[in-house]
PDB file of N, CA and C in Angstrom:
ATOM      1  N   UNK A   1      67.299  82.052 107.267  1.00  0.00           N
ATOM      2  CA  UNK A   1      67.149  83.264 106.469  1.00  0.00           C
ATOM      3  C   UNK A   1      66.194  84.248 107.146  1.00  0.00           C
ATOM      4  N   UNK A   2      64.900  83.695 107.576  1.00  0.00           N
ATOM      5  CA  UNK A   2      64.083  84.927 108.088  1.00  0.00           C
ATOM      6  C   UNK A   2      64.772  85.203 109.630  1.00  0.00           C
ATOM      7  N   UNK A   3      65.705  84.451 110.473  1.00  0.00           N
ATOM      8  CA  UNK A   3      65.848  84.889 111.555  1.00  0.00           C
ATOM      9  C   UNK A   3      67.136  86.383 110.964  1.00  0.00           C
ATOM     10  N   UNK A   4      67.806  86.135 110.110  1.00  0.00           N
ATOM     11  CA  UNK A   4      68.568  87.274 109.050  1.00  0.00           C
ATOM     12  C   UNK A   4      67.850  88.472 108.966  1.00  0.00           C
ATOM     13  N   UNK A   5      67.126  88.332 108.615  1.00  0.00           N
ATOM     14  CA  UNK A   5      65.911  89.288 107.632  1.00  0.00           C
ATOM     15  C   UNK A   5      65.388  90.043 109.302  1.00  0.00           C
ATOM     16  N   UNK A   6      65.291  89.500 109.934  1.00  0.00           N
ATOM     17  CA  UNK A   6      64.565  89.999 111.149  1.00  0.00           C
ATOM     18  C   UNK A   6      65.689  90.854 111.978  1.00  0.00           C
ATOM     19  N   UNK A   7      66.899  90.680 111.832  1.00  0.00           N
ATOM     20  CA  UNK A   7      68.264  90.870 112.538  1.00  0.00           C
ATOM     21  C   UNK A   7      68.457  91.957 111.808  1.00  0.00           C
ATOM     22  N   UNK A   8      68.436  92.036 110.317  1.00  0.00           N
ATOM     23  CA  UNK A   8      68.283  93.113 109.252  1.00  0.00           C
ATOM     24  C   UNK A   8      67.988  94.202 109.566  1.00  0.00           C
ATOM     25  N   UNK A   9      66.253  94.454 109.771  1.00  0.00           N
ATOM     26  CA  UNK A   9      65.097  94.709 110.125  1.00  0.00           C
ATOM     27  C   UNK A   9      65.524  95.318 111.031  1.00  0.00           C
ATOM     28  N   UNK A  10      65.787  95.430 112.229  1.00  0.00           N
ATOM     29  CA  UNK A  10      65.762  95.662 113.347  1.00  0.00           C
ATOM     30  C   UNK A  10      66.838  96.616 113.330  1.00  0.00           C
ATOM     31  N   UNK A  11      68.353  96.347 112.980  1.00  0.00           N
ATOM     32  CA  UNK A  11      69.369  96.847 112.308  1.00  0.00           C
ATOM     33  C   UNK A  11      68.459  98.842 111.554  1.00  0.00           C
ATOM     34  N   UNK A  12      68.558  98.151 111.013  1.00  0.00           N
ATOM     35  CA  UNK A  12      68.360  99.347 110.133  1.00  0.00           C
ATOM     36  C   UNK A  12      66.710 100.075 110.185  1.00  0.00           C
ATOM     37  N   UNK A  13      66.298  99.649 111.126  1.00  0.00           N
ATOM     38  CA  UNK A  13      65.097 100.533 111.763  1.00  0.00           C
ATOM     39  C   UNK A  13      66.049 101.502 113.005  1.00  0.00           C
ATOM     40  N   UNK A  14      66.691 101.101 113.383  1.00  0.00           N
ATOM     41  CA  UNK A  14      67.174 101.773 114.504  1.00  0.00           C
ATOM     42  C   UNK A  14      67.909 102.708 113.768  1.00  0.00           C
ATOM     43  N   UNK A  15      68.538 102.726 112.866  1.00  0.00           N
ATOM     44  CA  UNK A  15      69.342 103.618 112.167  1.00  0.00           C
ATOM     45  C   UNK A  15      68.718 104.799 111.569  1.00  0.00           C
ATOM     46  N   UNK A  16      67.265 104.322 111.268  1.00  0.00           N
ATOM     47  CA  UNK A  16      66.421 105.443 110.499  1.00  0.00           C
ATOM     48  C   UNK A  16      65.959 106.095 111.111  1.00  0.00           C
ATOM     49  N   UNK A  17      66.138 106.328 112.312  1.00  0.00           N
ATOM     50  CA  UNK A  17      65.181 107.669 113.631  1.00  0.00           C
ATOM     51  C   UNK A  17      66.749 108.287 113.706  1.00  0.00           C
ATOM     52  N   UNK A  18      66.477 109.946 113.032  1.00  0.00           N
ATOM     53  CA  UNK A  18      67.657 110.636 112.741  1.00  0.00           C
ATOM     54  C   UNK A  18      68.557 110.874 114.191  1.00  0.00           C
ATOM     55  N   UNK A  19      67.499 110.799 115.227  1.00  0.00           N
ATOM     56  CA  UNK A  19      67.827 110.710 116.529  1.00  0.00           C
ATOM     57  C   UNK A  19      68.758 109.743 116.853  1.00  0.00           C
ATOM     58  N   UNK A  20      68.123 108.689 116.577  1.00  0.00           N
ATOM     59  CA  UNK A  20      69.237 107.254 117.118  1.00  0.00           C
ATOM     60  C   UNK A  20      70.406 107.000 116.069  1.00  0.00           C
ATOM     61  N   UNK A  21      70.342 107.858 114.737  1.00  0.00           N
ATOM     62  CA  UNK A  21      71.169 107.622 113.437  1.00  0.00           C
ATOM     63  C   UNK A  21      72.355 108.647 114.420  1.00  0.00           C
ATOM     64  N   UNK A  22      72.434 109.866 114.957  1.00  0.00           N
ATOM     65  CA  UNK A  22      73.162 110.636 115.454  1.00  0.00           C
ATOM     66  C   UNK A  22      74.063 110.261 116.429  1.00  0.00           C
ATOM     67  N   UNK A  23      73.188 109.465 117.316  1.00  0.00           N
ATOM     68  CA  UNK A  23      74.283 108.738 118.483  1.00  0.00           C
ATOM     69  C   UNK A  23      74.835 107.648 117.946  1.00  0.00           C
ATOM     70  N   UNK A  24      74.536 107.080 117.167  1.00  0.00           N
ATOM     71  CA  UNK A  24      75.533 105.702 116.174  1.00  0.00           C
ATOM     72  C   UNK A  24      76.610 106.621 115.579  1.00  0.00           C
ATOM     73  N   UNK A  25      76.363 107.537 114.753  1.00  0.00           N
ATOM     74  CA  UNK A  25      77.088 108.793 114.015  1.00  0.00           C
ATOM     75  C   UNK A  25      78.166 109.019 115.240  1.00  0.00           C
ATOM     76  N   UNK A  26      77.610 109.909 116.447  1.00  0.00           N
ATOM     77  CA  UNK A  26      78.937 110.485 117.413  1.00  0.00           C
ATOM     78  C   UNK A  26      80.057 108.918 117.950  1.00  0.00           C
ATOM     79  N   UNK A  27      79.030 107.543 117.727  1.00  0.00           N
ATOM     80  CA  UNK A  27      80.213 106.921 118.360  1.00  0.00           C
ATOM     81  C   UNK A  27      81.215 106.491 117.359  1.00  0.00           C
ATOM     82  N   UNK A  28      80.424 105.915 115.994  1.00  0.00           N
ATOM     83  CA  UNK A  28      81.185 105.815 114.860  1.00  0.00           C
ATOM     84  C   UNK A  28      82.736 106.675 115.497  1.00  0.00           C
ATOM     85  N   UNK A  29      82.399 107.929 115.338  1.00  0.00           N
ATOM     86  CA  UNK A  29      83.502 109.084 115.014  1.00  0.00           C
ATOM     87  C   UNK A  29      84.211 109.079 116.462  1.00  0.00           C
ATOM     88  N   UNK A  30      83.625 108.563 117.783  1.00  0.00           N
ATOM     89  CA  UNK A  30      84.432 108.487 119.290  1.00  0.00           C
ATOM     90  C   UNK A  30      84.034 107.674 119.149  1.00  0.00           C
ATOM     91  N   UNK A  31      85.003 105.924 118.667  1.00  0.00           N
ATOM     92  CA  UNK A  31      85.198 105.221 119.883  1.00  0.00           C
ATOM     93  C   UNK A  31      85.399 105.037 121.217  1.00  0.00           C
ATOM     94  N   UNK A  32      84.612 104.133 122.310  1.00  0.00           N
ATOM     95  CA  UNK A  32      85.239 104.263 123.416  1.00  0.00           C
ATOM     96  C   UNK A  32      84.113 105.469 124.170  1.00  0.00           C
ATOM     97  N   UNK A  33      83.521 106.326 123.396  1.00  0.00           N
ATOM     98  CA  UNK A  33      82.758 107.241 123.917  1.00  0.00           C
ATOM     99  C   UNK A  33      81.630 106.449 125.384  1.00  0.00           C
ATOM    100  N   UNK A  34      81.156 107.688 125.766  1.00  0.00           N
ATOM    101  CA  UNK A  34      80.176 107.509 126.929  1.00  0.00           C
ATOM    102  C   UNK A  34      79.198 108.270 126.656  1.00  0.00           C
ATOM    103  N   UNK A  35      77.632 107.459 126.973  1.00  0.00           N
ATOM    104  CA  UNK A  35      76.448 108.250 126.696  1.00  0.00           C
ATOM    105  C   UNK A  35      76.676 109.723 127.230  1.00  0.00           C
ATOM    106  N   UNK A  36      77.367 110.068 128.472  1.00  0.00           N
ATOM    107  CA  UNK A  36      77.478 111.753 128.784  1.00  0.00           C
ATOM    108  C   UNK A  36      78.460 112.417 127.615  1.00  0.00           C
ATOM    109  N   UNK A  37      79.097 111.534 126.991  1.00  0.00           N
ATOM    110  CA  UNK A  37      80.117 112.380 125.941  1.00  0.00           C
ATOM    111  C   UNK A  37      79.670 112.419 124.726  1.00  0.00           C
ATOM    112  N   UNK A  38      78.383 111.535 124.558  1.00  0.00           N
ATOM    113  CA  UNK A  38      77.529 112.095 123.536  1.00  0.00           C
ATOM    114  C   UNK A  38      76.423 113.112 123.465  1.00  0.00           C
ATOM    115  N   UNK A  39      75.714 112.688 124.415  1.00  0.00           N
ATOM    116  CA  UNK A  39      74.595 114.093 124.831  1.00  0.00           C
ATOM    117  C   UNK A  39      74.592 115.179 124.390  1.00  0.00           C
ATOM    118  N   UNK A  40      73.935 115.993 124.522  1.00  0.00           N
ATOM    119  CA  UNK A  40      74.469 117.456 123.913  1.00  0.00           C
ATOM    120  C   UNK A  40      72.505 118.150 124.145  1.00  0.00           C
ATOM    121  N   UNK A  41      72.462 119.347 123.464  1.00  0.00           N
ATOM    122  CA  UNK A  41      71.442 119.698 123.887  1.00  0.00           C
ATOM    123  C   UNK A  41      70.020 119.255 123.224  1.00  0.00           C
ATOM    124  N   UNK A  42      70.596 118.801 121.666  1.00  0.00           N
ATOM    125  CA  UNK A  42      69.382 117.937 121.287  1.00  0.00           C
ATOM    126  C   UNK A  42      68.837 116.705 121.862  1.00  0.00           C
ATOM    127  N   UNK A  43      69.952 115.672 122.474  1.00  0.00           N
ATOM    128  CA  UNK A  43      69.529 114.270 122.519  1.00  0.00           C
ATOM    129  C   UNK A  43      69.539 114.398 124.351  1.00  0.00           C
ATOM    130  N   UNK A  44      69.765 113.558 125.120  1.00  0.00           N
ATOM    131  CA  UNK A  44      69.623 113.497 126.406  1.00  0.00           C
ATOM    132  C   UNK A  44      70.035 112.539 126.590  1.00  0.00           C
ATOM    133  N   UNK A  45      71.496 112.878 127.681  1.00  0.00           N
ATOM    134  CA  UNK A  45      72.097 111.605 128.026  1.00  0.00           C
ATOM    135  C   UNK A  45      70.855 110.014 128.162  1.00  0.00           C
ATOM    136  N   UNK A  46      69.667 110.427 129.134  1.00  0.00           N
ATOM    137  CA  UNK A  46      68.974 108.915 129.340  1.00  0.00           C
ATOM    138  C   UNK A  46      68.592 108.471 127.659  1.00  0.00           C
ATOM    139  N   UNK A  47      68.946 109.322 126.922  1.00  0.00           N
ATOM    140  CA  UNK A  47      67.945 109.226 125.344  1.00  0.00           C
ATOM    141  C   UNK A  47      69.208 108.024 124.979  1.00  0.00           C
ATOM    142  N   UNK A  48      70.294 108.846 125.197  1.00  0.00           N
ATOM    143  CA  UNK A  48      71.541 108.049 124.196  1.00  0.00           C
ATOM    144  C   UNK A  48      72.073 106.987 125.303  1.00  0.00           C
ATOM    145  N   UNK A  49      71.729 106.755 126.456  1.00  0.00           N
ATOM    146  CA  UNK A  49      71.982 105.701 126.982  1.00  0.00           C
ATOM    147  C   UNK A  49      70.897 104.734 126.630  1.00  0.00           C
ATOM    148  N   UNK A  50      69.583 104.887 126.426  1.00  0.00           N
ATOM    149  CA  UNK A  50      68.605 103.986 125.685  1.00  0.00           C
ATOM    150  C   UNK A  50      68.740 103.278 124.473  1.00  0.00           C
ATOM    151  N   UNK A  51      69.580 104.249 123.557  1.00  0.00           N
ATOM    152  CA  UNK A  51      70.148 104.383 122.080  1.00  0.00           C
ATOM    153  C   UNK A  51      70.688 102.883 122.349  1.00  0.00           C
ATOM    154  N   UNK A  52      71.945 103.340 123.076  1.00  0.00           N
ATOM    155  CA  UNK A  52      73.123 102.711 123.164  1.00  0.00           C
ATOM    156  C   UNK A  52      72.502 100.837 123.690  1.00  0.00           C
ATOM    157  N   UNK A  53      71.970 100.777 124.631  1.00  0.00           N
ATOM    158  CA  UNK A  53      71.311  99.311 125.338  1.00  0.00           C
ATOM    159  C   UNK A  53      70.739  98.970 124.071  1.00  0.00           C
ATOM    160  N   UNK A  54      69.483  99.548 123.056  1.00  0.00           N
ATOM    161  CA  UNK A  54      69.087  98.902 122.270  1.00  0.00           C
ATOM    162  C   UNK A  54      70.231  98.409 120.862  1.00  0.00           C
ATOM    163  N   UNK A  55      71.229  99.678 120.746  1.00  0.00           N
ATOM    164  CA  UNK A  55      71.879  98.897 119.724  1.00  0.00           C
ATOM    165  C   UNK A  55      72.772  97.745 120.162  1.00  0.00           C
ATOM    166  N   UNK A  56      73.358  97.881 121.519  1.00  0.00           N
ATOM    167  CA  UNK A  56      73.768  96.745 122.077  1.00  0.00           C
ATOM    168  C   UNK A  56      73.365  95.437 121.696  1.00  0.00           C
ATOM    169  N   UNK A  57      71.710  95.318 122.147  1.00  0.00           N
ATOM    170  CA  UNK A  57      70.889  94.450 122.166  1.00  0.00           C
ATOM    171  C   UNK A  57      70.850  93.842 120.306  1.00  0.00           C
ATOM    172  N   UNK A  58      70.565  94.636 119.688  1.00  0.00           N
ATOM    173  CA  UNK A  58      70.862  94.396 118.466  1.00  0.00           C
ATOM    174  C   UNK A  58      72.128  93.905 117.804  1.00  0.00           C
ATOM    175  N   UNK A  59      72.977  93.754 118.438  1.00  0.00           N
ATOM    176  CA  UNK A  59      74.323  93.227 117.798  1.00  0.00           C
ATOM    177  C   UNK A  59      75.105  94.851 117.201  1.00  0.00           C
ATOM    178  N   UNK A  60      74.768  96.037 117.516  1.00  0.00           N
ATOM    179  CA  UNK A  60      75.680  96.799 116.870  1.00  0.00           C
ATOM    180  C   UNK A  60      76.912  97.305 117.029  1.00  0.00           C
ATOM    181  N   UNK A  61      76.314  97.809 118.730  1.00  0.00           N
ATOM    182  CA  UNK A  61      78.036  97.937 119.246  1.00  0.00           C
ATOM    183  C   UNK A  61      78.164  97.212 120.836  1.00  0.00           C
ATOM    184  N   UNK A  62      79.316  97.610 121.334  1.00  0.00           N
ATOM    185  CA  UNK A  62      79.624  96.893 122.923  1.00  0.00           C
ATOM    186  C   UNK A  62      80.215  98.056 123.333  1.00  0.00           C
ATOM    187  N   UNK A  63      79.409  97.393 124.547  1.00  0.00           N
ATOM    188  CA  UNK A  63      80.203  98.308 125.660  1.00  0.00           C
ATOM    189  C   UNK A  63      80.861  97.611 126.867  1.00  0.00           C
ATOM    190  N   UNK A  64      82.090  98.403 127.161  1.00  0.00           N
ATOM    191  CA  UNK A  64      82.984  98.040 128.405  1.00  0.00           C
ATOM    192  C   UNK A  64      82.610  98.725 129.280  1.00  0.00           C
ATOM    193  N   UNK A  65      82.880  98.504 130.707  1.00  0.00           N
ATOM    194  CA  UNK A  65      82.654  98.705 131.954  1.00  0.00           C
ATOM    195  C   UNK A  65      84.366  99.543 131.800  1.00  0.00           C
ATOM    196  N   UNK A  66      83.802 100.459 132.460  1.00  0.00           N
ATOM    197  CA  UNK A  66      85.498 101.440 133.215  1.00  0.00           C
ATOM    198  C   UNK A  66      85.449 102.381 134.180  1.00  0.00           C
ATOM    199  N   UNK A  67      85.210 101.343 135.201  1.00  0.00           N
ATOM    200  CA  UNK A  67      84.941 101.889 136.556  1.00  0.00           C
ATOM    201  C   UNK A  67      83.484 102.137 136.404  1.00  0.00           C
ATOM    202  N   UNK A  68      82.672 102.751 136.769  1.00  0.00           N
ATOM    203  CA  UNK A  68      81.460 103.218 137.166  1.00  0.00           C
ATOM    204  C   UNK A  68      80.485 103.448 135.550  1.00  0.00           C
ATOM    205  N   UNK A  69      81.664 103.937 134.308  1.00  0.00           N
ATOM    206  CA  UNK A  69      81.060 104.248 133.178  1.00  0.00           C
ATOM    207  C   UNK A  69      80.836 103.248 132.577  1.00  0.00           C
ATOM    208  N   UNK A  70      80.235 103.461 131.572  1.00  0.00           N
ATOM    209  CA  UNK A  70      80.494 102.133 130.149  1.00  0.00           C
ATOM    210  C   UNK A  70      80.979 103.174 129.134  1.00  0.00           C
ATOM    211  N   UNK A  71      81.810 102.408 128.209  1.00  0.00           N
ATOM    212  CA  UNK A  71      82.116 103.236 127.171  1.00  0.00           C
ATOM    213  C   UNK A  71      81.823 101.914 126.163  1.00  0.00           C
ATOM    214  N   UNK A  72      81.443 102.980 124.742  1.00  0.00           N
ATOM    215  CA  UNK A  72      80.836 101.878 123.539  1.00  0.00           C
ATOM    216  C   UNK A  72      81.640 102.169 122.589  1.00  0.00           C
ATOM    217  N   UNK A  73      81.564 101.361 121.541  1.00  0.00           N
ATOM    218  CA  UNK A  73      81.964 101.151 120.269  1.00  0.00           C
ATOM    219  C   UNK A  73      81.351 100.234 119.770  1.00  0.00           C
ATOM    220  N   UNK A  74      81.375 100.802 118.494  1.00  0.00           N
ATOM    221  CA  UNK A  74      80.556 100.434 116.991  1.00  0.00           C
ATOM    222  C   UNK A  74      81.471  99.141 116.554  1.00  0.00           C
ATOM    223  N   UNK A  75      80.722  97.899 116.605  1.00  0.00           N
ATOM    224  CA  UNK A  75      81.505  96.822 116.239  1.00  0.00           C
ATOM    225  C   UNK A  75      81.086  95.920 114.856  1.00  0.00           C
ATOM    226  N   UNK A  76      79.441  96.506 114.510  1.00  0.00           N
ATOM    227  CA  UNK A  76      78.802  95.951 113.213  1.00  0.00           C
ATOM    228  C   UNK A  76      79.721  96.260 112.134  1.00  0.00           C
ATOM    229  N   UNK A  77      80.573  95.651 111.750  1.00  0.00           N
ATOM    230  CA  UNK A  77      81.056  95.932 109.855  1.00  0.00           C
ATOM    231  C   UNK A  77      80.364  96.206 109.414  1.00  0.00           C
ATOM    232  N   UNK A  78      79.110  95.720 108.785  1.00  0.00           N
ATOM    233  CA  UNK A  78      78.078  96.224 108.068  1.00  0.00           C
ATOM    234  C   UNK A  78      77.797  97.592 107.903  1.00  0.00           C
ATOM    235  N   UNK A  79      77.370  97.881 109.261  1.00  0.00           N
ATOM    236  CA  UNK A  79      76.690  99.015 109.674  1.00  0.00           C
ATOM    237  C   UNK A  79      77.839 100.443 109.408  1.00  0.00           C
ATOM    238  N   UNK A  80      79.250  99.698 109.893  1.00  0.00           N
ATOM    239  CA  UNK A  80      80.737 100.946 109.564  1.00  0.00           C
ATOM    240  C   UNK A  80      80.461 101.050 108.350  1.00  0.00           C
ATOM    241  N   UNK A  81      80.651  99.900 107.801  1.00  0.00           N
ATOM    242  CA  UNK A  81      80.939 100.309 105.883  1.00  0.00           C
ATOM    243  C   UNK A  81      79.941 101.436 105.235  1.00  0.00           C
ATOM    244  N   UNK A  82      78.270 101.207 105.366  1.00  0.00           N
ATOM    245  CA  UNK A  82      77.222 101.897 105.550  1.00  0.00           C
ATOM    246  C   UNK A  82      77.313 103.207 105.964  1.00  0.00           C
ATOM    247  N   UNK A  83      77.630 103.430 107.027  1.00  0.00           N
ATOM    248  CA  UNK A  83      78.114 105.282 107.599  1.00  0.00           C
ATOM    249  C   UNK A  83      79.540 105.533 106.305  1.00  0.00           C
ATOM    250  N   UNK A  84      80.143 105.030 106.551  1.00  0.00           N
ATOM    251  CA  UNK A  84      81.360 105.388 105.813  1.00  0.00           C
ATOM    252  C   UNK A  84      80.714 105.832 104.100  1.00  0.00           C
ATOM    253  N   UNK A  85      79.755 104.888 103.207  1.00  0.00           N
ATOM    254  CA  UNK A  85      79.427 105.063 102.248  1.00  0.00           C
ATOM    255  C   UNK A  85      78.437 105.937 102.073  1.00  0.00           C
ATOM    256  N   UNK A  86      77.601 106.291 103.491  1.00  0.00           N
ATOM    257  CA  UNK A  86      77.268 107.486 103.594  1.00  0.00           C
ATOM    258  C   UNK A  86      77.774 108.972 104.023  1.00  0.00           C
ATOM    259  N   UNK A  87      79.166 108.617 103.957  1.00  0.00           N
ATOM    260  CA  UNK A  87      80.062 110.028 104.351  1.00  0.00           C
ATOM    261  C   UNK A  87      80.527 110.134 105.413  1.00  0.00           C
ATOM    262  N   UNK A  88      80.574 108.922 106.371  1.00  0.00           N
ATOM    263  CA  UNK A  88      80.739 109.488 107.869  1.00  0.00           C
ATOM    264  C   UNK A  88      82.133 109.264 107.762  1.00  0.00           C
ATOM    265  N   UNK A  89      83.137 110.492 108.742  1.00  0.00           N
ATOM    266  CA  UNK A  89      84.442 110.299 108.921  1.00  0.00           C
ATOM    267  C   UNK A  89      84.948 109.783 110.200  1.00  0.00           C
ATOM    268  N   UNK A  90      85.806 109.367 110.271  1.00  0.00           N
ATOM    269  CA  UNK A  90      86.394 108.917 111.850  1.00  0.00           C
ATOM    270  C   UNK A  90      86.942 110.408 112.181  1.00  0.00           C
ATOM    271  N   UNK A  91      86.800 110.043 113.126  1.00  0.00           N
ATOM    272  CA  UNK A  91      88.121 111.405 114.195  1.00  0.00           C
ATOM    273  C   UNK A  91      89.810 111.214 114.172  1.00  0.00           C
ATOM    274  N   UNK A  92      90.320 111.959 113.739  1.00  0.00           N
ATOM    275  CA  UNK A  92      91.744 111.615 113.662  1.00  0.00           C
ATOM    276  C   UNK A  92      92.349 110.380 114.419  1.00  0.00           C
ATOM    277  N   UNK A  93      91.899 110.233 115.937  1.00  0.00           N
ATOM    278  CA  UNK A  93      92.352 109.811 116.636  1.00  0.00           C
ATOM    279  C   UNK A  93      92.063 107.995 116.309  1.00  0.00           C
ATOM    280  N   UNK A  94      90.909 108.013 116.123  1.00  0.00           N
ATOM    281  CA  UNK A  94      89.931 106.889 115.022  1.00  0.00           C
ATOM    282  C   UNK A  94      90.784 106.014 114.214  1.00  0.00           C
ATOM    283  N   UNK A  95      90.771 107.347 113.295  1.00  0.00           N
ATOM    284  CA  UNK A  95      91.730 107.035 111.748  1.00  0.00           C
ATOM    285  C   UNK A  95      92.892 106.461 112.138  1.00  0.00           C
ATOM    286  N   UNK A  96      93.512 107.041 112.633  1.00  0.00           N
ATOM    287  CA  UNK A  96      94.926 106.771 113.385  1.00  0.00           C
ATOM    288  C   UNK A  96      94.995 105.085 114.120  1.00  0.00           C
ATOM    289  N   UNK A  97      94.330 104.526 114.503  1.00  0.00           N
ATOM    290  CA  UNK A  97      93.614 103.201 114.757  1.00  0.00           C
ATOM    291  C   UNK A  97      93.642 102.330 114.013  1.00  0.00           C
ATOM    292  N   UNK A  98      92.988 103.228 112.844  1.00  0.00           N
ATOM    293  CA  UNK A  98      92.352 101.707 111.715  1.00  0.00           C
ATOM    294  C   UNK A  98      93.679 101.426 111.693  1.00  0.00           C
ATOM    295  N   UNK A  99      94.349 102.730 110.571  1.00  0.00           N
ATOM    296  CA  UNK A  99      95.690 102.034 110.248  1.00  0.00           C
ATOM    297  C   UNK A  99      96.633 101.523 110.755  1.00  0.00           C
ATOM    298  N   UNK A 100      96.806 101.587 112.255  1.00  0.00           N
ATOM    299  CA  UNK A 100      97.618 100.576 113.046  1.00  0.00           C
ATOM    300  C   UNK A 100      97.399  99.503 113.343  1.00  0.00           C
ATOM    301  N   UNK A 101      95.876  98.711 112.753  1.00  0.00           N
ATOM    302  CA  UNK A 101      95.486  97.813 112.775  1.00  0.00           C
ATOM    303  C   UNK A 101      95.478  96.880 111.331  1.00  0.00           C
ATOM    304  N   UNK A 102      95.928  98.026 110.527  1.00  0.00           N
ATOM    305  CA  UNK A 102      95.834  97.157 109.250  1.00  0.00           C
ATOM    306  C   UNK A 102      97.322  96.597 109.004  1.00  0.00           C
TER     307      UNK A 102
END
């Protein structure tokens, strides 16, 4: 239970820095994305490649190797259901996914 609680913890500290909540947010919505295809002028690619290793590290999402890049996706259920019940939408292309999977 406390190794849970600590997995928890960790989980959802990372989620609460609106910073690191944003790059979970852009991949939620791009699967498959790359820290340069998240970046933008608030965050900084090295910011959201940091993002990305620690939620890794945390169990949230994975990333594949493709060629030289990595591309990630959000693989925590938890954490989807959570964005989703907080409003987050997929990208058409996303959406289009689930339901070929269901």
């Amino acid at each position: 239970m406390t190794e849970d609680l600590e997995r928890w913890a960790d989980a959802l500290a990372l989620l609460a820095n609106p910073q690191r909540l944003k790059v979970v947010l852009a991949l939620h919505g791009h699967p498959g994305a790359r820290a340069s295809d998240i970046a933008d002028a608030e965050v900084t690619r090295n910011y959201v490649s940091r993002t990305l290793a620690a939620c890794e590290r945390a169990g949230l999402v994975e990333g594949d190797w493709d060629g030289q890049a990595r591309r990630y996706r959000l693989t925590h259920e938890g954490v989807h259901r959570v964005l989703h019940e907080l409003g987050a939408e997929h990208t058409e292309r996303h959406a289009e996914d689930d339901h070929a999977e269901a």
